[in-house]
Protein backbone atom coordinates (compact mmCIF):
# COMPACT_ATOMS: atom_id res chain seq x y z
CA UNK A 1 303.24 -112.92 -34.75
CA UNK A 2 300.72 -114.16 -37.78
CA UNK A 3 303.44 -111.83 -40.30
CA UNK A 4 306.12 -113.89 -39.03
CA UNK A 5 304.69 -116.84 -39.75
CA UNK A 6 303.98 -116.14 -43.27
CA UNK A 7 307.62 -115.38 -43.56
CA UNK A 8 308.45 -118.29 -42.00
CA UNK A 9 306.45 -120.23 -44.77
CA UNK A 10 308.15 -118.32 -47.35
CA UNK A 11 311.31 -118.75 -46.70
CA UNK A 12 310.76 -122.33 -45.84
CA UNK A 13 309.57 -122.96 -49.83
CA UNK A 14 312.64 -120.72 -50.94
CA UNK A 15 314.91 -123.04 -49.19
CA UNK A 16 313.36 -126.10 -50.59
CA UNK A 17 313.11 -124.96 -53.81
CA UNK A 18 316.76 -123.58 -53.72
CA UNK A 19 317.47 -127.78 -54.35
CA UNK A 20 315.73 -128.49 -57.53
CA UNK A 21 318.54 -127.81 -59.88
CA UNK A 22 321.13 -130.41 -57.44
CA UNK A 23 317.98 -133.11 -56.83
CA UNK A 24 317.11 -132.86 -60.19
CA UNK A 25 320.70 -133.79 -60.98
CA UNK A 26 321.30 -136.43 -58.53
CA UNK A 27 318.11 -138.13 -60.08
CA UNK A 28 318.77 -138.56 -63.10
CA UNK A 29 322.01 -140.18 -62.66
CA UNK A 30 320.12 -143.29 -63.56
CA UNK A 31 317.11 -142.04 -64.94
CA UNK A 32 316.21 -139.86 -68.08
CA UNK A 33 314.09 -136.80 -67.52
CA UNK A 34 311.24 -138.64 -68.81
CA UNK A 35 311.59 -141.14 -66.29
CA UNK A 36 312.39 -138.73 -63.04
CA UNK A 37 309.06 -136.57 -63.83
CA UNK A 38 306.69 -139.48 -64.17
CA UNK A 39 307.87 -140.76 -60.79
CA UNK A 40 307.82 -137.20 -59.14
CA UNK A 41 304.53 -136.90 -59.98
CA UNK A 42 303.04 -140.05 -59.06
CA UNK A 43 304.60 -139.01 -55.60
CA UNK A 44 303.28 -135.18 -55.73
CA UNK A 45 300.17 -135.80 -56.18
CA UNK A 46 299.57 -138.76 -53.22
CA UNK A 47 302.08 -136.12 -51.35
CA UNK A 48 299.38 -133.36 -52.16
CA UNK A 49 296.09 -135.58 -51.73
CA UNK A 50 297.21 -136.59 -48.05
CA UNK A 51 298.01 -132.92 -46.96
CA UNK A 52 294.99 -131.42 -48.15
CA UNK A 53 292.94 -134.46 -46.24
CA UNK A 54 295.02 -133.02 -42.95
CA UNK A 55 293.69 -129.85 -44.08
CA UNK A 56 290.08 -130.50 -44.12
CA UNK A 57 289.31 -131.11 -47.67
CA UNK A 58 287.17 -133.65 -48.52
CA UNK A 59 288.41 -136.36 -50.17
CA UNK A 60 284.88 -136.77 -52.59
CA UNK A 61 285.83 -132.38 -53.72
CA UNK A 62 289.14 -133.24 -54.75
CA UNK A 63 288.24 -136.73 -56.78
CA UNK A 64 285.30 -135.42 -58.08
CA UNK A 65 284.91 -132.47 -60.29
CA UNK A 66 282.97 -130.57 -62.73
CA UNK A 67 284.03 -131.20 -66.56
CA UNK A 68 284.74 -127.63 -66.80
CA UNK A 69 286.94 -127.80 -63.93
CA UNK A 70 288.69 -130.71 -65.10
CA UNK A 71 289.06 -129.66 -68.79
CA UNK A 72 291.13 -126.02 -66.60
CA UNK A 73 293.29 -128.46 -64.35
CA UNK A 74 294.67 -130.48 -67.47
CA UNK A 75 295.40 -127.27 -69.72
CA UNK A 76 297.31 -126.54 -66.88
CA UNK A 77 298.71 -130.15 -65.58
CA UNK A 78 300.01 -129.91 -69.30
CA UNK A 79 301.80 -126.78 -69.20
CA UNK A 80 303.14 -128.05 -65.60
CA UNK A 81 304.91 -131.15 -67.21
CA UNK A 82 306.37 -129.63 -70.20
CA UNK A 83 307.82 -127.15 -67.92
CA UNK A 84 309.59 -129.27 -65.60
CA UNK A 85 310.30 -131.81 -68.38
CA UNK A 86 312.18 -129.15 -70.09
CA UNK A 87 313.79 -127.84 -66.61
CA UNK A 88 315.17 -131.00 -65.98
CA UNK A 89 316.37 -131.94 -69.26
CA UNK A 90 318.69 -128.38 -69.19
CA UNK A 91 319.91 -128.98 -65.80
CA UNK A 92 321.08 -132.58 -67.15
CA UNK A 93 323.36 -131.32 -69.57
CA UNK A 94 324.03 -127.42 -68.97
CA UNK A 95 325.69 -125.47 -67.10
CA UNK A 96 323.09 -124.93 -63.67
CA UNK A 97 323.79 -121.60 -63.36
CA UNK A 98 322.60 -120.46 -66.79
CA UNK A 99 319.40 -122.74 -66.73
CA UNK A 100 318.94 -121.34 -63.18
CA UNK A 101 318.82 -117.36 -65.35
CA UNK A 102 316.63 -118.94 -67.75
CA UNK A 103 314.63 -120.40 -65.61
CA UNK A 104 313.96 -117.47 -63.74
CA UNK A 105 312.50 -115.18 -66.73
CA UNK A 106 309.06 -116.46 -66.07
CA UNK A 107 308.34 -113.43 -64.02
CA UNK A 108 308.80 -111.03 -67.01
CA UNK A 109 306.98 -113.37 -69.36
CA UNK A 110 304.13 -113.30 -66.61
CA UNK A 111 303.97 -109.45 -67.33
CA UNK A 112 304.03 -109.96 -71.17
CA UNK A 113 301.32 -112.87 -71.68
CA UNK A 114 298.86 -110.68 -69.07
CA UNK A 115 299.36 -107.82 -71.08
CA UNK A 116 298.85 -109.83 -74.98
CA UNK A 117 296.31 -112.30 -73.10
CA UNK A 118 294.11 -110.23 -71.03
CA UNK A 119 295.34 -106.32 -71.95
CA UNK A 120 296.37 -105.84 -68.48
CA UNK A 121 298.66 -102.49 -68.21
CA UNK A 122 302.12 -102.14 -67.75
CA UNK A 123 303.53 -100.13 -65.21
CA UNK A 124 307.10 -98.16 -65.28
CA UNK A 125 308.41 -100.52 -62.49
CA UNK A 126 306.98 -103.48 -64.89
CA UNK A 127 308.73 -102.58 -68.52
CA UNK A 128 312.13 -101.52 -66.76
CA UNK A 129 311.63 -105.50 -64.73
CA UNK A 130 311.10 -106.73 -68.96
CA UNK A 131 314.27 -105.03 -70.16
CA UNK A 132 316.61 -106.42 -67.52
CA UNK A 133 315.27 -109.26 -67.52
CA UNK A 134 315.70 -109.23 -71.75
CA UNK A 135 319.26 -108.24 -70.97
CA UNK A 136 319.87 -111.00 -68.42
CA UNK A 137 318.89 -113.62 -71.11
CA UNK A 138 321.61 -112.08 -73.68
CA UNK A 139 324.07 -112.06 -71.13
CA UNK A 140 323.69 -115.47 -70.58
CA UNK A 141 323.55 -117.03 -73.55
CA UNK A 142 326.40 -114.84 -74.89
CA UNK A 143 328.97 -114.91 -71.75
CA UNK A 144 328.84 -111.33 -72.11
CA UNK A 145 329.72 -111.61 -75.73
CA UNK A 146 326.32 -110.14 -76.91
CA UNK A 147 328.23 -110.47 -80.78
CA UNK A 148 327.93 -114.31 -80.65
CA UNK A 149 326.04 -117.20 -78.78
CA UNK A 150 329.39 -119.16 -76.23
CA UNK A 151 326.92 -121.49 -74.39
CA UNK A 152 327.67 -125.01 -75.04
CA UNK A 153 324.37 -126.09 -75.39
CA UNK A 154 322.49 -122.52 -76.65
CA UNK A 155 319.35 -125.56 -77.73
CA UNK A 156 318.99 -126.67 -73.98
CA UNK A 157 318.65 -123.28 -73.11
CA UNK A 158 315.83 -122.61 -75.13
CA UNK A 159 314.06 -125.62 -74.27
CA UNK A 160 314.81 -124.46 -71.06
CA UNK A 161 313.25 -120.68 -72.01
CA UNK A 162 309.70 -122.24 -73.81
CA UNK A 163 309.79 -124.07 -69.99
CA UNK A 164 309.69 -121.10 -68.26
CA UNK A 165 307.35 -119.58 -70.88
CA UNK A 166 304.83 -122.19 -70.21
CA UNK A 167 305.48 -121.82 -66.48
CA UNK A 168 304.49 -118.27 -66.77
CA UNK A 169 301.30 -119.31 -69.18
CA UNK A 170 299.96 -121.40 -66.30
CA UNK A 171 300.56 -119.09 -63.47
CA UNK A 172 298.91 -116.14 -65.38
CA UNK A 173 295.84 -118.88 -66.55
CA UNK A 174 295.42 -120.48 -63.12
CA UNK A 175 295.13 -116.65 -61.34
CA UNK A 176 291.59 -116.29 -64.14
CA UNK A 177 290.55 -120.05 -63.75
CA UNK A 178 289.88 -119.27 -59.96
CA UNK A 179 290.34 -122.98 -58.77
CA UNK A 180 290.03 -123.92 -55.08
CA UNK A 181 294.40 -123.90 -54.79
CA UNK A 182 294.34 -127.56 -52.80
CA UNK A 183 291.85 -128.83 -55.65
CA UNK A 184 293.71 -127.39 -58.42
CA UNK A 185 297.29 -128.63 -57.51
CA UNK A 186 296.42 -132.01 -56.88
CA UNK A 187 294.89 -132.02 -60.41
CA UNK A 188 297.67 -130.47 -62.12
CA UNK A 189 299.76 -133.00 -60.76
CA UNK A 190 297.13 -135.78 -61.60
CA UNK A 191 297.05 -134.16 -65.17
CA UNK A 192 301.06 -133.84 -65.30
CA UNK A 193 301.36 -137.44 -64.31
CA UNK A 194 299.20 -138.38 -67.25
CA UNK A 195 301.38 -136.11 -70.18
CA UNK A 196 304.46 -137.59 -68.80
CA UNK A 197 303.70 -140.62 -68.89
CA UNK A 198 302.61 -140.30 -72.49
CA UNK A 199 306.29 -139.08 -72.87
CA UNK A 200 307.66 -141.30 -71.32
CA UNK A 201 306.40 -144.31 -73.28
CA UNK A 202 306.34 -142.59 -76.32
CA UNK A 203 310.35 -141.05 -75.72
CA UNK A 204 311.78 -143.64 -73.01
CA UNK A 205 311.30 -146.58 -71.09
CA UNK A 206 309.13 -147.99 -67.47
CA UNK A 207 312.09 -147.76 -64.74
CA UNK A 208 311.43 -147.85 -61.84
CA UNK A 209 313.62 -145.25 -59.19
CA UNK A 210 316.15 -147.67 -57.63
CA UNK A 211 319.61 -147.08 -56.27
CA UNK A 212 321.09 -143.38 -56.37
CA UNK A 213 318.20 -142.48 -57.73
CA UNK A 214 315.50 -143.68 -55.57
CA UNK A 215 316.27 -140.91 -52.35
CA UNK A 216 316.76 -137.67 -54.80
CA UNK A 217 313.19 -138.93 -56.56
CA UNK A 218 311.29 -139.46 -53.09
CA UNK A 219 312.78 -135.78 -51.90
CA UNK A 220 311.63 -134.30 -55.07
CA UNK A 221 308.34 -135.50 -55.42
CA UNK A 222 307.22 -135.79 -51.64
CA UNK A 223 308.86 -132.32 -50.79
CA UNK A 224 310.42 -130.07 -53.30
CA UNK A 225 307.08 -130.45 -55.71
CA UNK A 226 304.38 -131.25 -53.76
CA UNK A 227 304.18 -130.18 -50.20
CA UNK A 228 306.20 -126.98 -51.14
CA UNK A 229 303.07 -126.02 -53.34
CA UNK A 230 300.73 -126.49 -50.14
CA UNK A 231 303.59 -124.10 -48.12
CA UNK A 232 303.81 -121.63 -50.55
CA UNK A 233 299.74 -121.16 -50.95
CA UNK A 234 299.89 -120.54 -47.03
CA UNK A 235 303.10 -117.48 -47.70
CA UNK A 236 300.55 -116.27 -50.19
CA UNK A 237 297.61 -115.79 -47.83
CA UNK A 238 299.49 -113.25 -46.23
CA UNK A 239 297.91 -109.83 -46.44
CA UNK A 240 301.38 -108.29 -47.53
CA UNK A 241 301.97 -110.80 -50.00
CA UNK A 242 303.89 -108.70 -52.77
CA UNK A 243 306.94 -108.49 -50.32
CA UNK A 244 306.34 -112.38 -49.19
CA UNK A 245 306.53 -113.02 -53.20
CA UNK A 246 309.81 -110.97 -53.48
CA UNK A 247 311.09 -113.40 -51.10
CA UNK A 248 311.15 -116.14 -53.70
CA UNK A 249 313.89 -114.42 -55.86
CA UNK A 250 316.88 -115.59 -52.87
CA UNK A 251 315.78 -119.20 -54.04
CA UNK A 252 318.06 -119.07 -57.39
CA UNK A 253 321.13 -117.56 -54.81
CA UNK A 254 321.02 -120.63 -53.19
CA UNK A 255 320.84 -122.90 -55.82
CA UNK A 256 323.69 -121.18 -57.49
CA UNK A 257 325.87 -121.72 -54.12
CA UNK A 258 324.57 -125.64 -54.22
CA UNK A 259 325.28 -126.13 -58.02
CA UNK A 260 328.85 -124.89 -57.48
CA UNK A 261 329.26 -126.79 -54.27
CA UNK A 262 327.92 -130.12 -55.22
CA UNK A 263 328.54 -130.60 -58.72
CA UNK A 264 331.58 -127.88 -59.21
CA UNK A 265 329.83 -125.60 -61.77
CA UNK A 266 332.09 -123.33 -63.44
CA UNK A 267 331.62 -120.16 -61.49
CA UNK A 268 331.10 -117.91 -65.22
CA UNK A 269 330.98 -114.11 -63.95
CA UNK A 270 328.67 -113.30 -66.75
CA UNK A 271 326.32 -115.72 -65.73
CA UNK A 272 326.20 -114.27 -62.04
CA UNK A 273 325.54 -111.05 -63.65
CA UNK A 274 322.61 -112.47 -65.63
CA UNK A 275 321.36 -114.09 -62.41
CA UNK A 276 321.95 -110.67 -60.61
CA UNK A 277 319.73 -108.86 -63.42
CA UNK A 278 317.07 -111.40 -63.79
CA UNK A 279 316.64 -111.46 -60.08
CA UNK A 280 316.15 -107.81 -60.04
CA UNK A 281 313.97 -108.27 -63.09
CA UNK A 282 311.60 -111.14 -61.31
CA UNK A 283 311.10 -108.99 -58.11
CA UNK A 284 310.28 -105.46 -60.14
CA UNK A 285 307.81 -107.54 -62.70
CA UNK A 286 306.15 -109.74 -59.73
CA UNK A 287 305.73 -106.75 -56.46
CA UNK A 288 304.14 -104.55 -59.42
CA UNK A 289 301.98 -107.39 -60.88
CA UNK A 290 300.99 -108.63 -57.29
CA UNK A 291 300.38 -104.97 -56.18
CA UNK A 292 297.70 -105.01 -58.78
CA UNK A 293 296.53 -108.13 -58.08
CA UNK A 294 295.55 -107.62 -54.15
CA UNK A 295 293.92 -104.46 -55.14
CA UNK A 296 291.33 -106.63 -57.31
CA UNK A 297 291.74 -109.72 -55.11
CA UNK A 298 288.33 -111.72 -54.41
CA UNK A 299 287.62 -113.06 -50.86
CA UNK A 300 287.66 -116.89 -52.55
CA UNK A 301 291.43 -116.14 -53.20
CA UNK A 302 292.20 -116.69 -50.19
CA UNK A 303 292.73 -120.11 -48.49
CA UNK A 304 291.96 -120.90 -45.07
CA UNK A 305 293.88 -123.60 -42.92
C-alpha cells in the first residue's frame, strides 16, 4: 500500500500543476506579472510555513538560520522568481501550448548544467533525451518551418527558455546545497517574495488582488505553488522515485487540454509534436539523472512525515 500512496501524491501534484498555465492566465486579467508573483508568494510562503508546523517542524528552525544557509536559500529564492516571472509573462501573451514546450526543456538543461557545473557524465539515454528535446524547441519556435522563426512572439519565448534555464540552475544547485526540503522552500519563497517585490516597484505598481483576480491568485499561491511543493517532496521519498518523477511529464498533457478548453488556444500540430518530443525528452533526461542520483543518495535526503 505505502507505493500507492506515493503515486497517489504524484499524481495529485501533476494534476495541480497541470493549472498553472490557465490560473496564471485568469490572474492576470487585472494584474501584471509583476503584480500576480508578489502576491503568490506572500501566500506560498504562509501556505508553506503552516504545513510544515502540521508537520513537526519547529517554527524557531525555519525562522532562524545559519548565514550560510540563508546566503543558499536566496541564490535560489532568486532563480525561483525570475523563473516564474518569466513563465507568467509568456503565458500572458503567447500561445500556452508553445510556452508549455518551452517550459518543459528544463529537464535537458538539468543534464547540461550538471555536466558543465559539476562534470557529472552523460549517459546514452541522457544525450538522445538533449537532442529531442533540442529538436522540440526548433519545432516550436519554427511551426515546423525549421527555415524561419513563425511564432508571434519568438522574444516571449525566450524569456520563457532563460525561465526554464534558471529553473533547471536551481533544481541542479538545491540537490548540492543539501537543505532540510521544508526549510529550504519556505525560504525560497521568503527570498522570491523579496526579488519580486523589488520588481515590482521598480517595473509596476502596489495592487492589491481584487475582483477576477483575487480567486485565481489565492489558488495559485495557497495550492498550485506552495502546498504542491510539500506534496511533491512526499512523491519523492518514494524508494522508486525515478518512475514517480516520470510521472510529472502527463502534467503539460493536461495543461495543453485546459489551455485549449478554457481560453481556445489554437490547436498548432507542430506544437503538439514539440510537446510530444520534449515530453519524451524530460522523462529520458530525468529517470537517467534520478537513476544516478538514488545510487549516491544520502540518508538526510530523505524527509520523514
Amino acid at each position: 500500500m505505502a507505493k500507492y500512496k506515493f503515486i497517489i501524491y504524484a499524481f495529485s501534484c501533476v494534476f495541480i500543476w497541470s493549472f498553472i498555465p490557465s490560473i496564471s492566465r485568469f490572474g492576470q486579467k487585472e494584474m501584471d506579472h509583476f503584480q500576480f508573483l508578489f502576491w503568490s508568494n506572500v501566500l506560498s510562503v504562509l501556505a508553506v510555513f503552516v504545513v510544515a508546523v502540521m508537520m513537526g517542524r519547529n517554527w524557531k528552525q525555519l525562522l532562524f538560520v545559519p548565514f550560510p544557509v540563508m546566503i543558499k536559500v536566496f541564490v535560489l529564492g532568486a532563480l525561483d522568481c525570475f523563473f516564474y516571472l518569466l513563465l507568467y509573462y509568456g503565458y500572458s501573451i503567447e500561445n500556452g501550448v508553445a510556452v508549455l514546450v518551452i517550459q518543459y526543456s528544463w529537464p535537458l538543461m538539468i543534464i547540461g548544467l550538471s555536466f558543465f557545473l559539476f562534470k557529472e557524465k552523460l549517459s546514452i539515454k541522457q544525450m538522445i533525451g538533449m537532442a529531442i528535446g533540442f529538436i522540440a524547441v526548433v519545432i516550436t519556435f519554427t511551426q515546423g518551418n525549421i527555415t524561419q522563426i513563425s511564432v508571434q512572439h519568438p522574444q516571449a519565448l525566450l524569456l520563457v527558455f532563460s525561465g526554464a534555464f534558471c529553473f533547471a540552475l536551481l533544481s541542479v544547485l538545491s540537490k548540492h546545497f543539501a537543505i532540510d526540503p521544508y526549510i529550504s522552500t519556505f525560504w525560497v519563497f521568503a527570498n522570491s517574495t523579496l526579488v519580486s517585490l523589488i520588481f515590482l516597484l521598480a517595473f509596476s505598481k502596489f495592487n492589491w488582488p481584487v475582483g477576477d483576480s483575487l480567486m485565481p491568485t489565492l489558488l495559485n499561491g495557497i495550492i498550485l505553488n506552495g502546498i504542491s511543493y510539500i506534496i511533491w517532496f512526499k512523491a519523492m521519498n518514494s524508494p522508486d522515485s525515478p518512475k514517480i518523477a516520470s510521472i510529472l511529464f502527463l502534467s503539460p498533457i493536461l495543461s495543453m487540454m485546459w489551455l485549449i478548453l478554457f481560453f481556445g488556444d489554437e490547436f498548432i500540430p507542430a506544437y503538439v509534436v514539440g510537446l510530444g518530443l520534449v515530453i519524451i525528452s524530460g522523462i529520458l533526461c530525468i529517470s537517467a539523472k534520478n537513476n544516478a542520483d538514488t545510487q549516491n543518495k544520502l540518508p538526510d535526503d530523505f524527509i520523514e512525515d
